[in-house]
N, C-alpha and C. Protein backbone atom coordinates (compact mmCIF):
# COMPACT_ATOMS: atom_id res chain seq x y z
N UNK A 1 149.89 133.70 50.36
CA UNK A 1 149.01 132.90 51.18
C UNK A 1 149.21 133.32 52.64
N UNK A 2 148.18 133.34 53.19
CA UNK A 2 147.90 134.20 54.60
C UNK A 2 148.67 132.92 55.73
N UNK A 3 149.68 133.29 57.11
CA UNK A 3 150.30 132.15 57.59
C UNK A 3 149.56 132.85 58.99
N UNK A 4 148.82 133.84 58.94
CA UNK A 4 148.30 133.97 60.63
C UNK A 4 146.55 134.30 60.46
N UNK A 5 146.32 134.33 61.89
CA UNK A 5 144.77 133.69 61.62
C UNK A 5 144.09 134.42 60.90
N UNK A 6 142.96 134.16 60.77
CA UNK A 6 142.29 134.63 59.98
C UNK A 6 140.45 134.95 60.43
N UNK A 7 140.03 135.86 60.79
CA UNK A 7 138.64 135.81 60.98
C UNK A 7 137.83 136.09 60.13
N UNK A 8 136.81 135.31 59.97
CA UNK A 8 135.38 135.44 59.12
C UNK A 8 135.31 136.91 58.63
N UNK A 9 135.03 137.63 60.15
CA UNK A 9 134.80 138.90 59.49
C UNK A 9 136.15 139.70 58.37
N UNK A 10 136.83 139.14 58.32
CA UNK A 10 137.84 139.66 57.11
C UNK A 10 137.60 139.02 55.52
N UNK A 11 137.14 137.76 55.77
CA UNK A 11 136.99 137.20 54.27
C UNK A 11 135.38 137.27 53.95
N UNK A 12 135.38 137.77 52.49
CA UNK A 12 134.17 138.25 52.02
C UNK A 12 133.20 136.67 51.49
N UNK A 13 134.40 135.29 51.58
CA UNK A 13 133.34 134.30 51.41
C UNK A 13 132.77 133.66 52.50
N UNK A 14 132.57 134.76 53.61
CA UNK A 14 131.73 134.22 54.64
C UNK A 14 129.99 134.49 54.40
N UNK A 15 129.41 133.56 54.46
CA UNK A 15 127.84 133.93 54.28
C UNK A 15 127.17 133.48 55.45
N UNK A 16 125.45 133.70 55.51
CA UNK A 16 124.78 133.28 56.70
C UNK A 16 123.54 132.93 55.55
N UNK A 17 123.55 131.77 56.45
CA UNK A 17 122.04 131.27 55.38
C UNK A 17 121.10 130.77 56.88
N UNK A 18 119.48 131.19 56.83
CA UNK A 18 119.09 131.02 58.31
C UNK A 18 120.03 131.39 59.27
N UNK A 19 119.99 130.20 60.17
CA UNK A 19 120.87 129.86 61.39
C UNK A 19 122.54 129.91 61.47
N UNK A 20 123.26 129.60 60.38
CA UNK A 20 124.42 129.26 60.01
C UNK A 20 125.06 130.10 59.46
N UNK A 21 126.70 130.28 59.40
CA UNK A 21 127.76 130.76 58.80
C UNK A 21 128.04 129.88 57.85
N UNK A 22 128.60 129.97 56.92
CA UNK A 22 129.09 129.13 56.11
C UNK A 22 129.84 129.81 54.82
N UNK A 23 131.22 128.77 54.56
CA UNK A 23 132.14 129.27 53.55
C UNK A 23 131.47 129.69 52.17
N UNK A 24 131.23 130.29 51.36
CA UNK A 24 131.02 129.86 49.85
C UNK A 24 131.86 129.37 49.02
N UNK A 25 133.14 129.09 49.70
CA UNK A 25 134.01 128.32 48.59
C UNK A 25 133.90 126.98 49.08
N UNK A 26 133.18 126.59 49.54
CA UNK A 26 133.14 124.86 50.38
C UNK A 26 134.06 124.52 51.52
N UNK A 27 134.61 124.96 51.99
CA UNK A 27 135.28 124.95 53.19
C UNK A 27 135.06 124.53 54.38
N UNK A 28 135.25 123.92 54.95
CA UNK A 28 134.71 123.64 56.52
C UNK A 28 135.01 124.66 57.07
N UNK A 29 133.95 124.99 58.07
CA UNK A 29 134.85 126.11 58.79
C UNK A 29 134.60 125.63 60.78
N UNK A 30 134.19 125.09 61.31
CA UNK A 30 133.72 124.59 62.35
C UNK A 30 133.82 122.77 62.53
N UNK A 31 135.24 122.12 62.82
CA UNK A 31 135.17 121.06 62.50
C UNK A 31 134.28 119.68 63.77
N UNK A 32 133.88 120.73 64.69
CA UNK A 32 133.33 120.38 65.49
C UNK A 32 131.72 120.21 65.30
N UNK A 33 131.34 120.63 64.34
CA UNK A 33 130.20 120.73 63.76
C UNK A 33 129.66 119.82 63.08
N UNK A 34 128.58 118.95 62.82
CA UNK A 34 128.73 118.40 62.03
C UNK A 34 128.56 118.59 60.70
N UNK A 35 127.75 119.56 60.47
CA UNK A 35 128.03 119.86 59.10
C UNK A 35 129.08 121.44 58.49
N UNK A 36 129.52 121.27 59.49
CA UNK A 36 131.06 122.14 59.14
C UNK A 36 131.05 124.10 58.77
N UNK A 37 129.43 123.76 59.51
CA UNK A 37 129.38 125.68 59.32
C UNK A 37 129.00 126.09 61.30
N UNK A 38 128.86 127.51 61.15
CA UNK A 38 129.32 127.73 62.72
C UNK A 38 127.53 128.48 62.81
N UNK A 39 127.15 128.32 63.90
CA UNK A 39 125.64 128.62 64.41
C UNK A 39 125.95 130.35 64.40
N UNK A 40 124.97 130.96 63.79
CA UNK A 40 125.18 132.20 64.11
C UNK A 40 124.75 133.05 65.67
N UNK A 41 124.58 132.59 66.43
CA UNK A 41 124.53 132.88 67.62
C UNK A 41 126.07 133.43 67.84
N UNK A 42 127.28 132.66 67.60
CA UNK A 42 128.68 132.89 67.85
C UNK A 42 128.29 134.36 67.00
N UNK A 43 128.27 135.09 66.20
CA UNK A 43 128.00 136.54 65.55
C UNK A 43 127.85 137.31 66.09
N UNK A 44 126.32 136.71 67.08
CA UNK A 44 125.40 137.73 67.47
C UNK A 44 125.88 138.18 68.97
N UNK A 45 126.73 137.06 69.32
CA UNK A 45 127.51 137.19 70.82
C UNK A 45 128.69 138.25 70.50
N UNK A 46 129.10 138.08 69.40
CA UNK A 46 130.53 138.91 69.24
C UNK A 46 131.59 138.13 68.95
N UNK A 47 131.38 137.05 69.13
CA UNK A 47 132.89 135.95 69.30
C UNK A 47 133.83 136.30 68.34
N UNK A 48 135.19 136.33 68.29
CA UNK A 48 136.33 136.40 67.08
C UNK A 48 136.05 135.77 65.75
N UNK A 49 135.01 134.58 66.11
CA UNK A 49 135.43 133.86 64.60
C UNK A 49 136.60 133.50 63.83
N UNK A 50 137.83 133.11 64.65
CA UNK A 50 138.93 132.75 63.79
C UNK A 50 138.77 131.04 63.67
N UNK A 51 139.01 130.78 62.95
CA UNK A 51 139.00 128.93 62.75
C UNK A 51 140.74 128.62 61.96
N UNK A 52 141.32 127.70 62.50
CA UNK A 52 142.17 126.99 62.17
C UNK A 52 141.75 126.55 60.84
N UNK A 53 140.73 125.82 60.26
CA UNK A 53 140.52 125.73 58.62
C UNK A 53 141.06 126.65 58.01
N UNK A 54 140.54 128.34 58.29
CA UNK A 54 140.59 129.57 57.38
C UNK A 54 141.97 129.87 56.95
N UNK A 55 143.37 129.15 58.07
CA UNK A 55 144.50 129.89 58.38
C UNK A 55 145.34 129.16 57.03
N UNK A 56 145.68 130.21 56.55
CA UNK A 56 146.61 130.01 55.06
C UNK A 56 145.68 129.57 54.30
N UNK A 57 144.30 129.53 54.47
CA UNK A 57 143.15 129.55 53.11
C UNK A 57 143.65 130.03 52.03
N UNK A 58 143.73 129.32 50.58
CA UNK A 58 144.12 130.05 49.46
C UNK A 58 142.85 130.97 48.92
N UNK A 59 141.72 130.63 49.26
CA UNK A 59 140.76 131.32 48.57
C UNK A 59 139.98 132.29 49.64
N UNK A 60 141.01 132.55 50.51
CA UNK A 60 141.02 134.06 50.96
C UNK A 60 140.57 135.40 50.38
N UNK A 61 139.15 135.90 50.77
CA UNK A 61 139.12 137.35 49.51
C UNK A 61 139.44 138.47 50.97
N UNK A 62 140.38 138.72 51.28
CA UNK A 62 140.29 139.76 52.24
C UNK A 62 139.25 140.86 51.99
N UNK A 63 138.74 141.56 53.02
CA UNK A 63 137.15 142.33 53.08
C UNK A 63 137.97 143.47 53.90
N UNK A 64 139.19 143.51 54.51
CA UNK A 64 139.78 144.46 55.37
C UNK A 64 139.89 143.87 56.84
N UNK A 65 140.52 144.81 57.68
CA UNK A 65 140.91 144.36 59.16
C UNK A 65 139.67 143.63 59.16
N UNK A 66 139.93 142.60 60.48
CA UNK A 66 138.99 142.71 61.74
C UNK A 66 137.97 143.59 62.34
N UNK A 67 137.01 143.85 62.43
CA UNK A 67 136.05 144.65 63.57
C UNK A 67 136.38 144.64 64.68
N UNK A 68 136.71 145.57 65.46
CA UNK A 68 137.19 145.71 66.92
C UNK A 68 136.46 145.18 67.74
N UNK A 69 136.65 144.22 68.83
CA UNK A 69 135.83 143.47 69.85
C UNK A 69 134.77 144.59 70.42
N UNK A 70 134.85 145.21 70.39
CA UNK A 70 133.70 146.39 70.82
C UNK A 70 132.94 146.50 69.91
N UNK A 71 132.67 146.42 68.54
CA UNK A 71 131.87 146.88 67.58
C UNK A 71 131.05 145.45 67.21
N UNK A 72 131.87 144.40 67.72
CA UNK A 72 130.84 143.06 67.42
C UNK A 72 129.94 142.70 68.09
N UNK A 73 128.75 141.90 67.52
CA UNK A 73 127.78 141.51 67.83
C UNK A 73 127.06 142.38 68.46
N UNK A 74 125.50 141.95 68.82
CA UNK A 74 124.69 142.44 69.05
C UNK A 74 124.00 142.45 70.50
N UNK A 75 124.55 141.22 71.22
CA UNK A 75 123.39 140.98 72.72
C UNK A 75 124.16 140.82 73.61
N UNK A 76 123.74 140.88 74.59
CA UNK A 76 124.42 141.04 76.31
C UNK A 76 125.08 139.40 76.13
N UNK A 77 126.34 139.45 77.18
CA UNK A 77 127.12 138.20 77.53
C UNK A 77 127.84 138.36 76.60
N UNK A 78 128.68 138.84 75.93
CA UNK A 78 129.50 138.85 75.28
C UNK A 78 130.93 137.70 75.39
N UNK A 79 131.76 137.54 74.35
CA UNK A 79 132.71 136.23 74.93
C UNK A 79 133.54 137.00 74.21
């Protein structure tokens, strides 16, 4: 079981449905949210995507490293 963070882009049960990120194993992943998935705008900016939910997730499918902060997202303003 994984004890350090963990970003989206490493686990393969990250999906996007429309607007949203969201776990496929039911997970919250955005507890600030109200319905517990993350706006994909955070993607398209580049953001890390690590969430405190994900960290020691048992149903972790690792997908490989991280994407290097340079290779993420797509539009100006980056975070």
């Amino acid at each position: 079981m994984p004890s350090i963070e963990i970003s989206l882009y490493e686990c393969g049960n990250a999906r996007v449905s429309g607007e949203k990120i969201y776990c496929a194993k039911g997970h919250t992943l955005d507890t600030k949210s109200i319905d517990g998935m993350v706006n994909i705008q955070r993607l398209a900016r580049g953001a890390a995507l690590i969430f405190t939910s994900c960290k020691g997730c048992e149903d972790l499918d690792c997908i490989g490293k991280p994407i290097p902060k340079e290779e993420r997202g797509w539009l100006e303003g980056r975070d």
